[in-house]
N, C-alpha and C. Protein backbone atom coordinates (compact mmCIF):
# COMPACT_ATOMS: atom_id res chain seq x y z
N UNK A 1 -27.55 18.70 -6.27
CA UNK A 1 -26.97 17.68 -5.40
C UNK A 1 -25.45 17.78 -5.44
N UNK A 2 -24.81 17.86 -4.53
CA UNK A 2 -23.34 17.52 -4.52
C UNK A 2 -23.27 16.23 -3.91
N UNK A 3 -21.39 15.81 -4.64
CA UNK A 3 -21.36 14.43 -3.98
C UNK A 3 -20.55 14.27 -2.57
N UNK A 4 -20.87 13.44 -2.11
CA UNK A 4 -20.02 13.12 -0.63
C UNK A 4 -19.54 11.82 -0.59
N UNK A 5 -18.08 12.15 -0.63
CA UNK A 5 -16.97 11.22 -0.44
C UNK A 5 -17.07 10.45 0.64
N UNK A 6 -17.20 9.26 0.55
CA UNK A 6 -16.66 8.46 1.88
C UNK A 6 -15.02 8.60 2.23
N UNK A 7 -14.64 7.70 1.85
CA UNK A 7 -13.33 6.70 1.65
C UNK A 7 -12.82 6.84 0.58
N UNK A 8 -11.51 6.33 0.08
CA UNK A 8 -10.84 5.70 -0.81
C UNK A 8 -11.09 3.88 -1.36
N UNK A 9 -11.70 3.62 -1.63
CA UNK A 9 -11.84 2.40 -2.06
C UNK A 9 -10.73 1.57 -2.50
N UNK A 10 -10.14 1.84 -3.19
CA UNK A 10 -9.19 1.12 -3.90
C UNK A 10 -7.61 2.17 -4.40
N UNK A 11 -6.71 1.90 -4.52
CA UNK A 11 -5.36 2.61 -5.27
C UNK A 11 -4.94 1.44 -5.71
N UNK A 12 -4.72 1.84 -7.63
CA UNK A 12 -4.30 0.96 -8.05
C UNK A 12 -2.22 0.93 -8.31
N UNK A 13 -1.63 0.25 -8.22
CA UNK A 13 -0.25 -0.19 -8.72
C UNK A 13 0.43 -0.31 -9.35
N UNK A 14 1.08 0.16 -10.12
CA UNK A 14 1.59 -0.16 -11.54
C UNK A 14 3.19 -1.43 -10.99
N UNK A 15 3.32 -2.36 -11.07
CA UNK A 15 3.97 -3.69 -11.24
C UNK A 15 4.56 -3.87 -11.70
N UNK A 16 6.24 -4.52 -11.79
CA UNK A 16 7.10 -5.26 -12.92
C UNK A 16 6.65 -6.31 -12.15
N UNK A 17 6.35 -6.96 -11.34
CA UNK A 17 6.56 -8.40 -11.00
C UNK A 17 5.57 -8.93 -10.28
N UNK A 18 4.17 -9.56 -10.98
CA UNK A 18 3.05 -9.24 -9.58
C UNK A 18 3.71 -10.34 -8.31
N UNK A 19 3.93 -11.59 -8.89
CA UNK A 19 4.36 -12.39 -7.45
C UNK A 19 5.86 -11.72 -6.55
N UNK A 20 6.02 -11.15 -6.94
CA UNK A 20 6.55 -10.13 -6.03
C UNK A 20 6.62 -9.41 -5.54
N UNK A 21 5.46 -8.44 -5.77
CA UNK A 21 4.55 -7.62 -4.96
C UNK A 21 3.21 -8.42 -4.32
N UNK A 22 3.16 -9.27 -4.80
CA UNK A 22 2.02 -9.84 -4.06
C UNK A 22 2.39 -10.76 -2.41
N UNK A 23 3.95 -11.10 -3.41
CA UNK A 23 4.69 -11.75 -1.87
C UNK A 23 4.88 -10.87 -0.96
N UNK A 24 5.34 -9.96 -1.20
CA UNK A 24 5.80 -8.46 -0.14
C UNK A 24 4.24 -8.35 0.52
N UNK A 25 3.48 -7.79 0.02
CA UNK A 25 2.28 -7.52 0.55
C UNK A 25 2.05 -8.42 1.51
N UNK A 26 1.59 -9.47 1.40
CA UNK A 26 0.85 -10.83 2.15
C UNK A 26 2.10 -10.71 3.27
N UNK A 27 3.57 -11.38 3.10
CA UNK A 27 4.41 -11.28 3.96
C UNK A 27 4.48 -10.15 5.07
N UNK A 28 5.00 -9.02 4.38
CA UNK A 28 5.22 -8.28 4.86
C UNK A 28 3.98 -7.33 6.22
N UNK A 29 2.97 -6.99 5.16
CA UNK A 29 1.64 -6.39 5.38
C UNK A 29 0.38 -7.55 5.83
N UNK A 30 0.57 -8.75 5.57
CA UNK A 30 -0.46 -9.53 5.89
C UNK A 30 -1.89 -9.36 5.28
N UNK A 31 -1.60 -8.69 4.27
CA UNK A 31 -2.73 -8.31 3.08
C UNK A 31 -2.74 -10.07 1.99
N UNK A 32 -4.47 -9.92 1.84
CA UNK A 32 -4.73 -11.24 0.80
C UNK A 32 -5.15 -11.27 -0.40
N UNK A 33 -4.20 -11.94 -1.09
CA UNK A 33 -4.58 -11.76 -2.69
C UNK A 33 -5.83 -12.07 -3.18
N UNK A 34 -6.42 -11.89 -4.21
CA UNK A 34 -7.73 -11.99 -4.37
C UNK A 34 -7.92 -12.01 -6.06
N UNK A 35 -7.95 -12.94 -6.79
CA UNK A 35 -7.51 -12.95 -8.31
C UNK A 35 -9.45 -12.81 -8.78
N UNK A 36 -9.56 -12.10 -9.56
CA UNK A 36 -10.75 -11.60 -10.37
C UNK A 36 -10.61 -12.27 -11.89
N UNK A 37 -10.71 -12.94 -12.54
CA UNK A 37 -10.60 -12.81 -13.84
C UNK A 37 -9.32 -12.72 -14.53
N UNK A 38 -8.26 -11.87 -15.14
CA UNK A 38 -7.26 -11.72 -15.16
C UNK A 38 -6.70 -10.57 -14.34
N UNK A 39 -7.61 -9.93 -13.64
CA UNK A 39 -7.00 -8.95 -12.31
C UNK A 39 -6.81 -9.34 -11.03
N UNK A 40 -5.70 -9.28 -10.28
CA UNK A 40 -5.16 -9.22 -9.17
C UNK A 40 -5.30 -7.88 -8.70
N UNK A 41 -5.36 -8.20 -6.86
CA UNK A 41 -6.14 -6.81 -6.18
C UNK A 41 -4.95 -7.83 -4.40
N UNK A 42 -5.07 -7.19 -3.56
CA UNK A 42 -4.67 -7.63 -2.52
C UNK A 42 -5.77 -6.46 -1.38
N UNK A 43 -6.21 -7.46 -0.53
CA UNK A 43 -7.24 -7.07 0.10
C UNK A 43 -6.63 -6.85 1.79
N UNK A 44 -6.90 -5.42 2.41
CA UNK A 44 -7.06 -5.51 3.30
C UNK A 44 -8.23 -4.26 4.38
N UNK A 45 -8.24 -5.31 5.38
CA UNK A 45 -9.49 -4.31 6.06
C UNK A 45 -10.51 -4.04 5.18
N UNK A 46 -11.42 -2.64 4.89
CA UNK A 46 -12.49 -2.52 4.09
C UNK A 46 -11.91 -1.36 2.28
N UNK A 47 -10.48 -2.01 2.36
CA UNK A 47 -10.46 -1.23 1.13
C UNK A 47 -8.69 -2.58 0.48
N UNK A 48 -8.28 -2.15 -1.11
CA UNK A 48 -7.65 -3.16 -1.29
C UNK A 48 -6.82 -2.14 -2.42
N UNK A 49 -5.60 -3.15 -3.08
CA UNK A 49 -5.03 -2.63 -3.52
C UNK A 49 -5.09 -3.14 -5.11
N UNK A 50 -5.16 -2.45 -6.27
CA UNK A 50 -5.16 -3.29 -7.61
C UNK A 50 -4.03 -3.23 -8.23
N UNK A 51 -3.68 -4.25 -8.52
CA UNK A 51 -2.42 -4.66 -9.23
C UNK A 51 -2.51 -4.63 -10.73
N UNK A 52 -1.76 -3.24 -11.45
CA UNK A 52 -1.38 -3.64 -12.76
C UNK A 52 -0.16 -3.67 -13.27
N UNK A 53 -0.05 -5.14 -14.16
CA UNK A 53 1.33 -5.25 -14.59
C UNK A 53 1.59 -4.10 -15.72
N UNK A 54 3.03 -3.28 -15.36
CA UNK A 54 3.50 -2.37 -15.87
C UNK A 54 3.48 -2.86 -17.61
N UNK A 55 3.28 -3.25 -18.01
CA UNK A 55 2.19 -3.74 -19.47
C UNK A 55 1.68 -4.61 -19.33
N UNK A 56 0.41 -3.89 -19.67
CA UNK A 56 -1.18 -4.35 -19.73
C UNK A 56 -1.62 -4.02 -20.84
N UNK A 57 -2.79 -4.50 -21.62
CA UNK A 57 -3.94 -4.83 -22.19
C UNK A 57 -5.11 -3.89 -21.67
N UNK A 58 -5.26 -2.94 -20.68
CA UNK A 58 -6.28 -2.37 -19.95
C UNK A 58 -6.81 -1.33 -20.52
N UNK A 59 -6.54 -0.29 -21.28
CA UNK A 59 -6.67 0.78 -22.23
C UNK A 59 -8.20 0.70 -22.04
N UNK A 60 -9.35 1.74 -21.99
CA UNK A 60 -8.81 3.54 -21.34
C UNK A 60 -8.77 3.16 -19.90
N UNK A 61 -8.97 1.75 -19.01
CA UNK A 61 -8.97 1.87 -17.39
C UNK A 61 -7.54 1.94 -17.00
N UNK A 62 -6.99 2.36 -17.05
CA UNK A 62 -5.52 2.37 -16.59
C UNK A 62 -4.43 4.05 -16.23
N UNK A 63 -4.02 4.03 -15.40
CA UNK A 63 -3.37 5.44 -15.54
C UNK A 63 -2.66 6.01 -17.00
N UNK A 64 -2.93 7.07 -17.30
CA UNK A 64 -2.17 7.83 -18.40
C UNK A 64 -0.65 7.58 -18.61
N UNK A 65 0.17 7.43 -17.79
CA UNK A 65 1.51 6.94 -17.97
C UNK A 65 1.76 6.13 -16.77
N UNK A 66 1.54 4.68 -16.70
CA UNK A 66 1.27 3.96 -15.89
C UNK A 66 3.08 3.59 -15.17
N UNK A 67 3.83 3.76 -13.92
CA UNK A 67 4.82 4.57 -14.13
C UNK A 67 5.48 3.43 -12.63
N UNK A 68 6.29 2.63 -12.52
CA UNK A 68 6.64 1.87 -11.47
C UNK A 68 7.25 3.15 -10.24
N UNK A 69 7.09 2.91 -9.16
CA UNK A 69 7.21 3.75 -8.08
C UNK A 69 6.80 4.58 -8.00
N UNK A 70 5.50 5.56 -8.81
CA UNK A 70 5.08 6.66 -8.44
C UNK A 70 3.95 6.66 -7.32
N UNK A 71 3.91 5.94 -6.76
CA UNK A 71 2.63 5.66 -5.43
C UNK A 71 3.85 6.32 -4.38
N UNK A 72 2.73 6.96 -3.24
CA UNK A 72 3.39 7.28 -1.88
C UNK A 72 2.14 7.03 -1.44
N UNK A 73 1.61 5.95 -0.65
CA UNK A 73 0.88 5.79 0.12
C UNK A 73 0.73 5.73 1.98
N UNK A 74 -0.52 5.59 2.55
CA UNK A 74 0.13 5.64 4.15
C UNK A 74 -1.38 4.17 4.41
N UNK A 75 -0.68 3.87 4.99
CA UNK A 75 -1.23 3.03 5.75
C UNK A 75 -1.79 2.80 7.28
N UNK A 76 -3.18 2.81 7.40
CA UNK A 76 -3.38 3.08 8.68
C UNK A 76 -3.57 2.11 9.50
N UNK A 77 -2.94 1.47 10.55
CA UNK A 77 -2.44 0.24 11.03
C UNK A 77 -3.06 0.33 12.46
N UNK A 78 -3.79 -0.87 13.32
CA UNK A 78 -3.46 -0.82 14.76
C UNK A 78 -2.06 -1.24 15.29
N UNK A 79 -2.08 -0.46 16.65
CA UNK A 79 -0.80 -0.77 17.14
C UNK A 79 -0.43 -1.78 17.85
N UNK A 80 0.65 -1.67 18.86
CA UNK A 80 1.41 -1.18 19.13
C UNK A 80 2.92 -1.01 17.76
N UNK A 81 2.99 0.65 17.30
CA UNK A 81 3.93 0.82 16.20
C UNK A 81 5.61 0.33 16.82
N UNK A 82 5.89 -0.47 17.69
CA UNK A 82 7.03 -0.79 18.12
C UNK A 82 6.96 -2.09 17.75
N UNK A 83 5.60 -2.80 17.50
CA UNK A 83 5.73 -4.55 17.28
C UNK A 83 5.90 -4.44 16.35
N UNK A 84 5.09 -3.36 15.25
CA UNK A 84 5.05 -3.16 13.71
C UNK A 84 6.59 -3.23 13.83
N UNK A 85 7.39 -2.08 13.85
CA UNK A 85 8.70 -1.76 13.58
C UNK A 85 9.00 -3.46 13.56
N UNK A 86 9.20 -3.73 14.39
CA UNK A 86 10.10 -5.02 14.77
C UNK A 86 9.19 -6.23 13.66
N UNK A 87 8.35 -6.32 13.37
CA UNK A 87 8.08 -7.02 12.47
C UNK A 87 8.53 -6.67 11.36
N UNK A 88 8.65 -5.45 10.16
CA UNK A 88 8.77 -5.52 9.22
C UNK A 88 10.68 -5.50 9.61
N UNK A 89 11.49 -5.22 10.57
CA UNK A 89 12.91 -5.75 10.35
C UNK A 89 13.04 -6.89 9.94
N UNK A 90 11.84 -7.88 11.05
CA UNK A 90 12.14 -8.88 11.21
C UNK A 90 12.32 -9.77 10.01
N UNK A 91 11.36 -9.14 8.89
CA UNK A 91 10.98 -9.72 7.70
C UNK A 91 12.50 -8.65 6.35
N UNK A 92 13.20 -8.04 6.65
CA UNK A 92 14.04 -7.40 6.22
C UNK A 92 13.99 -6.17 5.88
N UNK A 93 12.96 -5.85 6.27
CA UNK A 93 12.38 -4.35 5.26
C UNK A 93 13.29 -2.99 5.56
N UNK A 94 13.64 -2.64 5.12
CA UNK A 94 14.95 -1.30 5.68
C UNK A 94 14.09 -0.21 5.61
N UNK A 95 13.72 0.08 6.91
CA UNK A 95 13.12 1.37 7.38
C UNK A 95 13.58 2.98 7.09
N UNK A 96 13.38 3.74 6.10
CA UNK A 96 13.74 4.44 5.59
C UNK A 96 13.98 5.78 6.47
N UNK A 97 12.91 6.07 7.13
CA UNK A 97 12.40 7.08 7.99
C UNK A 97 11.31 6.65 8.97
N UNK A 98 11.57 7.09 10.49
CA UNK A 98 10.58 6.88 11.70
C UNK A 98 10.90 5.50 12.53
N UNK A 99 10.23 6.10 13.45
CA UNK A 99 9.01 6.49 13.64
C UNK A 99 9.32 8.00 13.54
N UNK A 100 8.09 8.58 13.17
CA UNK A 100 8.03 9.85 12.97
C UNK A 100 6.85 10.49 13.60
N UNK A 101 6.05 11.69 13.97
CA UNK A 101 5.32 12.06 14.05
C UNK A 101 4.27 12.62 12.95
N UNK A 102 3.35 12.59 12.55
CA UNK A 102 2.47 13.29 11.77
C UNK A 102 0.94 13.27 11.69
N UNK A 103 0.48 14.05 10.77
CA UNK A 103 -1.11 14.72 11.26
C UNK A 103 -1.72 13.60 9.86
N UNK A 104 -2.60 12.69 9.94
CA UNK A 104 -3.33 11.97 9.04
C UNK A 104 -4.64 12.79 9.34
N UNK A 105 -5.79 12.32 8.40
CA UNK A 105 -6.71 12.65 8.08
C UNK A 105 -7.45 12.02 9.17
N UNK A 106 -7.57 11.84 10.31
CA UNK A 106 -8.02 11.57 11.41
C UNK A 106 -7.59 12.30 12.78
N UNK A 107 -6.58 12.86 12.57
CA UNK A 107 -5.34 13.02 13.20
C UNK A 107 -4.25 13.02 13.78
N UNK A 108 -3.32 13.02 14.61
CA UNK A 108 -2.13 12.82 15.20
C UNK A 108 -1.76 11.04 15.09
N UNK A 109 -0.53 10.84 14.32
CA UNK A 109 -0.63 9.79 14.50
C UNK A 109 1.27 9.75 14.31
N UNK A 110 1.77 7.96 14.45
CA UNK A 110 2.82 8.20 14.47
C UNK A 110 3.71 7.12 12.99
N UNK A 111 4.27 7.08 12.20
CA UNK A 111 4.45 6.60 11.43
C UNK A 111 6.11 5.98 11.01
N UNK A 112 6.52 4.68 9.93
CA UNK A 112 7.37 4.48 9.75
C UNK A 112 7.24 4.53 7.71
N UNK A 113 8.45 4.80 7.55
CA UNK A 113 8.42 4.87 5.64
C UNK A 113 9.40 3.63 5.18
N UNK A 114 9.06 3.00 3.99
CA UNK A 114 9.88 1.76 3.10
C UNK A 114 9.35 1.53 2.00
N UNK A 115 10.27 0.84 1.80
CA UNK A 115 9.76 0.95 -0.06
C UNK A 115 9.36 -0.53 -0.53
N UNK A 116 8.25 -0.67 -1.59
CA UNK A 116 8.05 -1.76 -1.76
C UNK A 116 8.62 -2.36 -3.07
N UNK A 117 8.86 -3.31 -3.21
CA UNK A 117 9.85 -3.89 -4.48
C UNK A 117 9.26 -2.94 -5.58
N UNK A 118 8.50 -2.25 -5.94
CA UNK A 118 8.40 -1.24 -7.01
C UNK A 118 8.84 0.05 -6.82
N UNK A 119 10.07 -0.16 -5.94
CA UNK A 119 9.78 1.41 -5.05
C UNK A 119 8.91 2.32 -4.78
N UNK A 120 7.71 1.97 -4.78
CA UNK A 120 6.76 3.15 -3.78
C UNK A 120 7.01 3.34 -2.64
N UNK A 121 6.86 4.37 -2.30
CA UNK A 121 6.92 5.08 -0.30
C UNK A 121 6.04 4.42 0.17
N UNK A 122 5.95 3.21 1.09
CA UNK A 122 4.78 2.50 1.46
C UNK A 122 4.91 3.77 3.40
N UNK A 123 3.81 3.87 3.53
CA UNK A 123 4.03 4.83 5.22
C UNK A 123 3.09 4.06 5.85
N UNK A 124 3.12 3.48 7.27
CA UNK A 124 2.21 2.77 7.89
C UNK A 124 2.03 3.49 9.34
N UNK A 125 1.20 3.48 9.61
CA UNK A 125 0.55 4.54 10.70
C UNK A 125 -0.36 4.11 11.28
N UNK A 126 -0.01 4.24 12.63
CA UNK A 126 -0.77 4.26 14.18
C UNK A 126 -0.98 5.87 14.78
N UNK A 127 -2.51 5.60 14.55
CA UNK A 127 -2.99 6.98 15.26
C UNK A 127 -2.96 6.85 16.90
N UNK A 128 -2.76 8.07 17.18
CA UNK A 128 -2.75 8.34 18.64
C UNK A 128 -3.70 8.01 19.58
């Protein structure tokens, strides 16, 4: 038997500040927090994001050098990517790069890059 991948389910976060990534998210992204137990996750569409504070208690579930800004993620968004743009100004976000052109795993699509208070490359994308 081999296995077959759907999706990505989840990417988890490494955090200095969860209410401040959790504010960015919701604000910014319109993603909803979702508290488990002592884990925080922010939910959107059919997959979510897990939040760990850059020290944790989590040992062996946790990345090997759990590391603030090493995420580059993309985000796949409906459009129109001109309301997007103008929303995340609107909310302050300093657009790093794009709109841009590029090939996602669906294909052709068009994208903008920013960083989220942990500095990760957050990329949000409208396919063609």
């Amino acid at each position: 038997m081999s296995v077959r991948l759907r999706r990505i389910d989840h990417v988890v976060l490494t955090v200095a500040d969860l209410a401040a990534t959790i504010g960015f998210y919701e604000r910014v992204l319109g993603m909803r927090h979702v508290v488990t137990g002592d884990r925080h996750a922010l939910h959107f569409g059919d997959s979510k994001l897990n939040l760990h504070p850059e020290v944790n208690d989590y040992p062996p579930l946790k990345a090997a050098v759990p590391t603030l800004g090493s995420e580059d993620i993309c985000l796949a968004a409906d459009g129109p990517l001109e309301e997007i743009v103008e929303h995340l100004r609107a909310e302050g976000v300093e657009i790093i790069e794009g709109p841009v052109r590029r090939d996602g795993a669906l294909g052709s699509m068009t994208s903008v890059y920013f960083r989220d208070p942990d500095a990760n490359l957050v990329e949000v994308s409208v396919y063609d």
